[in-house]
N, C-alpha and C. Protein backbone atom coordinates (compact mmCIF):
# COMPACT_ATOMS: atom_id res chain seq x y z
N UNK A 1 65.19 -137.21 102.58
CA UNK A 1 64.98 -137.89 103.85
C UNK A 1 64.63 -136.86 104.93
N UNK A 2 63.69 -136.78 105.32
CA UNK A 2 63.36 -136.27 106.52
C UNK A 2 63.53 -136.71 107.97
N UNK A 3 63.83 -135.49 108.93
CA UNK A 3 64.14 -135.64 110.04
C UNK A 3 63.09 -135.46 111.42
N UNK A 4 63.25 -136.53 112.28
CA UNK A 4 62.55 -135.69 113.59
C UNK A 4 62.83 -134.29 113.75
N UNK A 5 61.18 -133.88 114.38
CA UNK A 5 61.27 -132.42 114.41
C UNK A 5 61.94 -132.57 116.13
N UNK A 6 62.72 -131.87 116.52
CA UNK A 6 63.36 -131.46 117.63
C UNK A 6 62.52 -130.64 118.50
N UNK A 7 61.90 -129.52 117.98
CA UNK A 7 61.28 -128.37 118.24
C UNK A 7 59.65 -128.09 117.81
N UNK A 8 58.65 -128.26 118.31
CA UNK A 8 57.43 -128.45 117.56
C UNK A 8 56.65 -126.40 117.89
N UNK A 9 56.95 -125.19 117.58
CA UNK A 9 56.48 -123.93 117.68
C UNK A 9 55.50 -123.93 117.87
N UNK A 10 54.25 -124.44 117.02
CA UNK A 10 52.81 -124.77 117.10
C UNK A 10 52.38 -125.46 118.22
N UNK A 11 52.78 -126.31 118.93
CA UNK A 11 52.88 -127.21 119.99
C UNK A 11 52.44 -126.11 120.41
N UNK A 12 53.91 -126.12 121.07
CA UNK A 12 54.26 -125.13 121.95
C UNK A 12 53.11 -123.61 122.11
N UNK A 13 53.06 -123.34 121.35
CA UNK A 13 51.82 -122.06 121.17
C UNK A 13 50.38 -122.65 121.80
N UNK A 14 50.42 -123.81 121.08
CA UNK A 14 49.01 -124.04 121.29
C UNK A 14 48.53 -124.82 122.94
N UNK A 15 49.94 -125.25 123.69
CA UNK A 15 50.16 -125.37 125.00
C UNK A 15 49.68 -124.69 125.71
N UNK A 16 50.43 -123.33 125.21
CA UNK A 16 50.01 -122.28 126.39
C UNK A 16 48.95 -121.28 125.95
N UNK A 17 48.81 -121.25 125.02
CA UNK A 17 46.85 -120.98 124.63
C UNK A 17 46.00 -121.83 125.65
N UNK A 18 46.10 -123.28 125.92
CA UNK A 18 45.80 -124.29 126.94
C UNK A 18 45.55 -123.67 128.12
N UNK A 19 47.31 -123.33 128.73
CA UNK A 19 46.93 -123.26 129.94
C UNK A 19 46.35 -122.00 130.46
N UNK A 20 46.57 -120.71 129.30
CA UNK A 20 46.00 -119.75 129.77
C UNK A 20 44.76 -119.81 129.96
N UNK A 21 43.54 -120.41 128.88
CA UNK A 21 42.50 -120.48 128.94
C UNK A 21 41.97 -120.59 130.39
N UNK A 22 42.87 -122.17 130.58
CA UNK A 22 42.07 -122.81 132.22
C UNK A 22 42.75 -121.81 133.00
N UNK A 23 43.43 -120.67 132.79
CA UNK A 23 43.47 -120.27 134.28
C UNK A 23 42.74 -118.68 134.09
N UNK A 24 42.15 -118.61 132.71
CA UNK A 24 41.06 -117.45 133.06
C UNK A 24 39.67 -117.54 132.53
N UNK A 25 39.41 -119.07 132.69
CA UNK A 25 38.07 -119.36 132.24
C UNK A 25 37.01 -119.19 133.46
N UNK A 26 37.11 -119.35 134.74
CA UNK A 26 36.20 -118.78 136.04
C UNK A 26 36.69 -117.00 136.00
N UNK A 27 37.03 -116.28 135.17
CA UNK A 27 37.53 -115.06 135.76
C UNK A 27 36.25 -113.88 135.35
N UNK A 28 36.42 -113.00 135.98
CA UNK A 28 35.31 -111.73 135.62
C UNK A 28 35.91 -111.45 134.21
N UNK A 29 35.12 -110.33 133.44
CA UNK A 29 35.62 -110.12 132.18
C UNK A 29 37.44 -108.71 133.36
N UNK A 30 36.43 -108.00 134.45
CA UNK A 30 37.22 -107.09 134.72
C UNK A 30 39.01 -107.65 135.16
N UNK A 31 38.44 -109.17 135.67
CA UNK A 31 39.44 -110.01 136.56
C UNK A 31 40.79 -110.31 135.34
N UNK A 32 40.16 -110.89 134.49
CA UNK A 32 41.06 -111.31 132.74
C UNK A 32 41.69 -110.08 132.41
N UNK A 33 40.98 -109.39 132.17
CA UNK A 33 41.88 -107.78 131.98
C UNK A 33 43.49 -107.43 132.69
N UNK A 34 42.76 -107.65 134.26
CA UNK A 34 43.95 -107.31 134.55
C UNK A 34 45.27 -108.56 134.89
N UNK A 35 44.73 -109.68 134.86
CA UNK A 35 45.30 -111.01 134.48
C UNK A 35 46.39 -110.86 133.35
N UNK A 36 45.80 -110.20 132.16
CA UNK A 36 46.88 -109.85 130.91
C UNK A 36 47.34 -108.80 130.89
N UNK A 37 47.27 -107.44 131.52
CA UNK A 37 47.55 -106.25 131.82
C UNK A 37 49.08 -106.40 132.94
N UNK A 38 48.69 -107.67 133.48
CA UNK A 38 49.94 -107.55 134.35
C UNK A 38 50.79 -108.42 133.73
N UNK A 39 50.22 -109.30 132.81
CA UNK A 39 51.32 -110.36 132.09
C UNK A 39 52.12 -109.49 131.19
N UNK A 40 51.51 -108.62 130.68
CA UNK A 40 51.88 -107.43 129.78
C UNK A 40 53.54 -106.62 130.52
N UNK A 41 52.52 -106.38 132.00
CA UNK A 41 53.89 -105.64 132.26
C UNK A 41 55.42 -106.25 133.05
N UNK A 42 54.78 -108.07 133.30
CA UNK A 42 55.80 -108.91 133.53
C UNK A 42 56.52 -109.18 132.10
N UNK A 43 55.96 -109.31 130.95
CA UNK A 43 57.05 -109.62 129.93
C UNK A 43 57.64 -108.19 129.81
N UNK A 44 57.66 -106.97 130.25
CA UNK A 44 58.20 -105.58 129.81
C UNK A 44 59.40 -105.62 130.57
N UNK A 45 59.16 -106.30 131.94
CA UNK A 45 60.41 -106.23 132.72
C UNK A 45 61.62 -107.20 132.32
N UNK A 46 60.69 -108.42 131.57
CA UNK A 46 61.71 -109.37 131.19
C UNK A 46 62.65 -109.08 129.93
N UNK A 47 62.14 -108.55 128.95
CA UNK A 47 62.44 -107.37 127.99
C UNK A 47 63.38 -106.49 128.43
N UNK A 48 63.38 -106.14 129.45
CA UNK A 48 64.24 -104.90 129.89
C UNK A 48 65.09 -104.75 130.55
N UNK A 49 64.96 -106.49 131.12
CA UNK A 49 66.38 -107.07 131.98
C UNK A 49 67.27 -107.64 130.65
N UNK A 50 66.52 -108.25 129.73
CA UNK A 50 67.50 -108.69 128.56
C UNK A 50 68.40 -107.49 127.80
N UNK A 51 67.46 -106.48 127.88
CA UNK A 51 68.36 -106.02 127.17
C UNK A 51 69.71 -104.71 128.29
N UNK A 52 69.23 -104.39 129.56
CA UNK A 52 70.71 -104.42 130.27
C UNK A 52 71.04 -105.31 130.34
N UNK A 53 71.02 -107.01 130.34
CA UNK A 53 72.16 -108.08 130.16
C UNK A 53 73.39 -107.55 129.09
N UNK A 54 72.59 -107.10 127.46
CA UNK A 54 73.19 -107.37 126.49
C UNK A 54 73.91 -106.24 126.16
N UNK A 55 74.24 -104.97 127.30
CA UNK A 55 74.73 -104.03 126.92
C UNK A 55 75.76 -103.62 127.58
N UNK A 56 76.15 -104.97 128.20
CA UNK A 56 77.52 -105.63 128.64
C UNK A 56 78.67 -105.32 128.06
């Protein structure tokens, strides 16, 4: 017997594949660069707050 999925990963992935697109589909190639260059270094900080949380 199978169950509702709770959690769909693929969804979810393919969501924000979505919204990134529309928000760097008007962009320069130079503009996108740094669009992910800084997303790059916003997930580093988020990364790096988790892990002084966990060394509690």
């Amino acid at each position: 017997m199978k169950t509702a999925k709770k959690f769909d990963c693929v969804e979810m992935k393919r969501a924000a594949q979505r919204k990134i697109r529309r928000q760097v589909r008007d962009m320069t190639p130079e503009e996108e660069i740094a669009f992910f260059r800084e997303g790059g270094k916003e997930f580093e900080r988020v990364v790096e707050k988790a892990r002084k949380g966990s060394r509690r």
